[in-house]
N, C-alpha and C. Protein backbone atom coordinates (compact mmCIF):
# COMPACT_ATOMS: atom_id res chain seq x y z
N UNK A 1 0.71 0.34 13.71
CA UNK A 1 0.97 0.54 12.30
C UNK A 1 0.21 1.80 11.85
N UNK A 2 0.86 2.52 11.19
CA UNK A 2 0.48 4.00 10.69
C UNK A 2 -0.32 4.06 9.51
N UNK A 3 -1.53 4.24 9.61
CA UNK A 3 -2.40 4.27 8.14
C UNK A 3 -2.16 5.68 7.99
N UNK A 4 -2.51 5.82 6.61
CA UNK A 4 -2.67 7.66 6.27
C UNK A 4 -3.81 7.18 5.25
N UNK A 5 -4.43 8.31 4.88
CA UNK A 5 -5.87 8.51 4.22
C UNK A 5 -5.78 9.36 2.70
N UNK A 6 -5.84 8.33 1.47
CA UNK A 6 -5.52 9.89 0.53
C UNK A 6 -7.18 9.41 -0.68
N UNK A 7 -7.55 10.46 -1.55
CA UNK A 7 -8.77 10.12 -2.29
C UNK A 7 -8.36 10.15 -3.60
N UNK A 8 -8.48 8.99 -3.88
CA UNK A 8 -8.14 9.00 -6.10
C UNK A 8 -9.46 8.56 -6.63
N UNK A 9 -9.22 9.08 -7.51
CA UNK A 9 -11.62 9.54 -8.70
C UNK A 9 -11.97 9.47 -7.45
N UNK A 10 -12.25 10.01 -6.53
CA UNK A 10 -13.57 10.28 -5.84
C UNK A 10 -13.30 9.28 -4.44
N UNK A 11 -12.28 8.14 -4.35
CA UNK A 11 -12.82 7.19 -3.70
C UNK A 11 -11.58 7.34 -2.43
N UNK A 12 -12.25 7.23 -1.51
CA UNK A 12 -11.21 7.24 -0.26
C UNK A 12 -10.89 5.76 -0.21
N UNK A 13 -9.08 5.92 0.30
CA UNK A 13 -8.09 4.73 0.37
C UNK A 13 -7.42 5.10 1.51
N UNK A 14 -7.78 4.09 2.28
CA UNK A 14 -6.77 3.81 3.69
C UNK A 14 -5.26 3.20 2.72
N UNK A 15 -4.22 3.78 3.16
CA UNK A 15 -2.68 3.31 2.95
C UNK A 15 -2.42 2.85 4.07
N UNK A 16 -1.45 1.47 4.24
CA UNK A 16 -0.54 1.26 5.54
C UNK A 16 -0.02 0.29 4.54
N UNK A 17 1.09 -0.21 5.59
CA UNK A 17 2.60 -1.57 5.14
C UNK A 17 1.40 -2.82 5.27
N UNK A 18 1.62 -3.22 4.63
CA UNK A 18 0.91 -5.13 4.38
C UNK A 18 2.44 -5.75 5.70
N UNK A 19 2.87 -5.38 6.10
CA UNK A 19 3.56 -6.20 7.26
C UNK A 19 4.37 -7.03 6.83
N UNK A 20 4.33 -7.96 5.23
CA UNK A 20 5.09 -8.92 4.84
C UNK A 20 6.48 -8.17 4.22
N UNK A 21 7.79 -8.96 4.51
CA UNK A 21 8.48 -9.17 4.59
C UNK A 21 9.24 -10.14 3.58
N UNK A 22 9.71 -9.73 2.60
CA UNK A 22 10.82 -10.48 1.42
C UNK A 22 11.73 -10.44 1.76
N UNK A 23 12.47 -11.02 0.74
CA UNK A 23 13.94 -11.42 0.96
C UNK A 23 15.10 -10.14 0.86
N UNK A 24 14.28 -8.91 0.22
CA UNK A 24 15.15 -7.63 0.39
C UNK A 24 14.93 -7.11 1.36
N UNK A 25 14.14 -7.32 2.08
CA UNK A 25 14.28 -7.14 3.86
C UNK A 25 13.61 -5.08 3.90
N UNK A 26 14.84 -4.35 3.74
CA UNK A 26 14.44 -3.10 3.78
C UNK A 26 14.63 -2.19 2.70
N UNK A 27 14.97 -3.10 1.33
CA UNK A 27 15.32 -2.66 0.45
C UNK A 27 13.83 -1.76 -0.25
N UNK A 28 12.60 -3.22 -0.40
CA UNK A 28 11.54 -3.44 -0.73
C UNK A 28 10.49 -3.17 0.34
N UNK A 29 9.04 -2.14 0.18
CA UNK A 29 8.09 -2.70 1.18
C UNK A 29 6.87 -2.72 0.33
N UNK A 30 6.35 -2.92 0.78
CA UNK A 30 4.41 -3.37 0.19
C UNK A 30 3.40 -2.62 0.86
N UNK A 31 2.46 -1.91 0.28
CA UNK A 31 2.10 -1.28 0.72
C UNK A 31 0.16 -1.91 0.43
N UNK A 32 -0.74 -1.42 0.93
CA UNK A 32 -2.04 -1.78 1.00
C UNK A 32 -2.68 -0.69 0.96
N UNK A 33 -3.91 -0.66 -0.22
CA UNK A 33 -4.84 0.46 -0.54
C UNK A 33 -6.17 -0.36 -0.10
N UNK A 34 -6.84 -0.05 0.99
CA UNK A 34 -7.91 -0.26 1.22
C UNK A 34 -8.82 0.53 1.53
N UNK A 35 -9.87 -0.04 0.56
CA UNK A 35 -11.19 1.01 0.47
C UNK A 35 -12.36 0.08 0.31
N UNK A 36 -13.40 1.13 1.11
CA UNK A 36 -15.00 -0.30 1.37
C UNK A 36 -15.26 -0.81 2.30
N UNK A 37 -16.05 -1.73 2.93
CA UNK A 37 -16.66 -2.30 3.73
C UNK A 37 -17.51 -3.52 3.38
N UNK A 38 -16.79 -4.46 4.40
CA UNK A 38 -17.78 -5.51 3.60
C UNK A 38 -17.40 -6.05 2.40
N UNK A 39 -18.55 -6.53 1.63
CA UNK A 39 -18.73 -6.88 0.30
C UNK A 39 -17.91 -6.11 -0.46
N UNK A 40 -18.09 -4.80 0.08
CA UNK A 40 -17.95 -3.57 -1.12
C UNK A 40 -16.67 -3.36 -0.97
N UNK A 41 -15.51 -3.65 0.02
CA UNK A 41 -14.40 -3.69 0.27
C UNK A 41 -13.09 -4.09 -0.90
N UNK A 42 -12.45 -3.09 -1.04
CA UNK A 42 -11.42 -3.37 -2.67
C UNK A 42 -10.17 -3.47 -1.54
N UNK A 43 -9.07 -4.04 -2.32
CA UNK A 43 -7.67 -4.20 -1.89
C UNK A 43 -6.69 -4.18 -2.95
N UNK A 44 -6.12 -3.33 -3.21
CA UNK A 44 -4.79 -3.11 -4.03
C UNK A 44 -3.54 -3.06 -3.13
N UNK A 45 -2.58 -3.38 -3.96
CA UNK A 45 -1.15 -4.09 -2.94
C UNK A 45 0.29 -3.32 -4.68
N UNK A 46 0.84 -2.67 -3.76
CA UNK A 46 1.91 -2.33 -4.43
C UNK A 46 2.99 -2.51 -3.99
N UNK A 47 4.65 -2.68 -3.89
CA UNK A 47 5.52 -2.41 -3.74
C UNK A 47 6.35 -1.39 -4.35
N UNK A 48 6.52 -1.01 -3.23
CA UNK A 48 8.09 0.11 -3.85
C UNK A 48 9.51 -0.25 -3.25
N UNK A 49 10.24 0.68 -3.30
CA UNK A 49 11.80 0.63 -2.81
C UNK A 49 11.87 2.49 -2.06
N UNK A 50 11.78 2.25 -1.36
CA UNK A 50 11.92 3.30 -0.03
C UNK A 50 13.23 4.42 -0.63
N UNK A 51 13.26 5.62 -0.69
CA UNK A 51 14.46 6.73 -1.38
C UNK A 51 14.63 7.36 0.02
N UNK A 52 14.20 7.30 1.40
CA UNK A 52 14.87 7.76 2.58
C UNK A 52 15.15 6.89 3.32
N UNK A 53 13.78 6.89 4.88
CA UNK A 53 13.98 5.82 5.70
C UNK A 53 13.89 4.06 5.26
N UNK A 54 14.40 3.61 5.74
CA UNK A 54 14.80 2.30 5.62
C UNK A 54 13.61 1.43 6.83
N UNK A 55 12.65 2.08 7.37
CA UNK A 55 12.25 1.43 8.43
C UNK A 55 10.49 1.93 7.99
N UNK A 56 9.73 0.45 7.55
CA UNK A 56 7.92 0.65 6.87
C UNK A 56 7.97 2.15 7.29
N UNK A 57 7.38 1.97 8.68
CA UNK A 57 6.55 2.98 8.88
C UNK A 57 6.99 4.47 8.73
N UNK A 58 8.24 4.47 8.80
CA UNK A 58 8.91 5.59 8.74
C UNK A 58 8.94 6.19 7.25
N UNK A 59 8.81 5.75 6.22
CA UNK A 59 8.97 5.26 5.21
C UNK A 59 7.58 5.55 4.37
N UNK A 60 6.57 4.93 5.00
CA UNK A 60 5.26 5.51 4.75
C UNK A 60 5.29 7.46 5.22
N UNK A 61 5.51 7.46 6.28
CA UNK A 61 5.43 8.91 6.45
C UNK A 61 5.88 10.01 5.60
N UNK A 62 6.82 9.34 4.96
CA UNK A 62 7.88 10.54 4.16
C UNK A 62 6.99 10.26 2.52
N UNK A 63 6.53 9.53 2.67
CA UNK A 63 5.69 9.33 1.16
C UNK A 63 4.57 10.46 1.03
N UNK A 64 4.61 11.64 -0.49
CA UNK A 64 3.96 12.54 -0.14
C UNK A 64 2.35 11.95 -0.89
N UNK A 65 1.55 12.96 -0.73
CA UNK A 65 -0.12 12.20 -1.48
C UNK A 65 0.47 11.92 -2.75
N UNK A 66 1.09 12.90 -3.47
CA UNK A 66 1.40 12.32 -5.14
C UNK A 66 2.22 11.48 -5.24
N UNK A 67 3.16 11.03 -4.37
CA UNK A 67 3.77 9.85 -4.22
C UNK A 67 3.08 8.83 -4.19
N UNK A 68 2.02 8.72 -3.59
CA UNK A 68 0.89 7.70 -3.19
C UNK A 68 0.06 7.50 -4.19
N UNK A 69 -0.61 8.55 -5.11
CA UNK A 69 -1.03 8.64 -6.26
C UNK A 69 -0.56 7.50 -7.01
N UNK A 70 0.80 8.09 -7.30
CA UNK A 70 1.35 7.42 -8.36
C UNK A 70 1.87 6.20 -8.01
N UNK A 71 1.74 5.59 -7.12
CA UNK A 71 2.18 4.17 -6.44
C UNK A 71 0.52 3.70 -6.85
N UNK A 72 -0.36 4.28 -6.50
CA UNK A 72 -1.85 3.56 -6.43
C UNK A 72 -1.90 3.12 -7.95
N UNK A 73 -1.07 4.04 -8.93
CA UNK A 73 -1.52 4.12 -9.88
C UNK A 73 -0.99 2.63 -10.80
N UNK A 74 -0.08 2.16 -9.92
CA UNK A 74 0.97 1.05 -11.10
C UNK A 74 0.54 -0.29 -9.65
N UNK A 75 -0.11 -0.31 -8.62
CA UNK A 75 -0.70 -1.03 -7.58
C UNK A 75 -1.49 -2.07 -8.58
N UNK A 76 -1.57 -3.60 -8.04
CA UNK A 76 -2.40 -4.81 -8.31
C UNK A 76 -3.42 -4.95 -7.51
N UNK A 77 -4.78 -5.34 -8.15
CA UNK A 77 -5.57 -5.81 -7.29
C UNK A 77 -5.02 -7.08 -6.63
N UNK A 78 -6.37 -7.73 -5.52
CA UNK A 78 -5.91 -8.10 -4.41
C UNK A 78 -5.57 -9.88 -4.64
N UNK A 79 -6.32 -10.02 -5.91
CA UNK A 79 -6.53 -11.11 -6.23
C UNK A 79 -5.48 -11.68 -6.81
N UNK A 80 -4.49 -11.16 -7.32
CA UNK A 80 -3.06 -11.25 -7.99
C UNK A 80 -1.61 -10.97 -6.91
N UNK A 81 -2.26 -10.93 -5.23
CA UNK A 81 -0.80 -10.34 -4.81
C UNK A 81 -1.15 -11.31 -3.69
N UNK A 82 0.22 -11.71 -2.99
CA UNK A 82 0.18 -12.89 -1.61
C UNK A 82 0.48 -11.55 -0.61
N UNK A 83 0.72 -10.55 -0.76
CA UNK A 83 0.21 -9.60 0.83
C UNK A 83 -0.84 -9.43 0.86
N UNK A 84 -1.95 -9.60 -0.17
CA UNK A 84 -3.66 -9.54 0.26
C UNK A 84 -4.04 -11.04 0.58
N UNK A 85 -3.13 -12.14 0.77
CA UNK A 85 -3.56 -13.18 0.94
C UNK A 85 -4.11 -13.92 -0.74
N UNK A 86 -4.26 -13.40 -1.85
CA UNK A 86 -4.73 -13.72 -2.98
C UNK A 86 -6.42 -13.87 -2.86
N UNK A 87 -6.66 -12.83 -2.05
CA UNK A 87 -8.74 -12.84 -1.70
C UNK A 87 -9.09 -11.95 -2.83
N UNK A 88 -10.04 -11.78 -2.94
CA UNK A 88 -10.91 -11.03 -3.83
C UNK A 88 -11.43 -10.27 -3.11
């Protein structure tokens, strides 16, 4: 699975696919902002709808940083979404 690395205020965020799978299959994917270690570890979970490839990872690639930006930007913490498991 393909992480990419982008920094919003200051703070570095690992991106990759949360792996889960809805009922729109490839319509929809979910994506995971993780940043921290440990304790200090945050998790934001967004979905989008893919405008090229049809296949996660492929899909992640074509996503540019301001694409990612602005996905981070409308993203739920971890505690409100079932691809973070609903953890804190």
């Amino acid at each position: 699975m393909p992480i990419r690395t982008i920094t919003i205020d200051g703070a570095r965020w690992d991106v990759m696919s949360s792996g889960r799978v809805t009922q729109y299959d490839r319509d929809e994917f979910a994506l995971l902002f993780v940043s921290g270690d440990g304790a200090e570890r945050r998790v934001r979970t967004v979905r989008y709808s893919p405008q090229g490839a049809r296949s996660r990872d492929r899909s992640l690639a074509e996503l540019s940083d301001a694409d990612l930006a602005r996905l981070f930007a409308h993203s739920q913490e971890s505690a409100t979404s079932p691809e973070a498991g609903y953890r804190r």
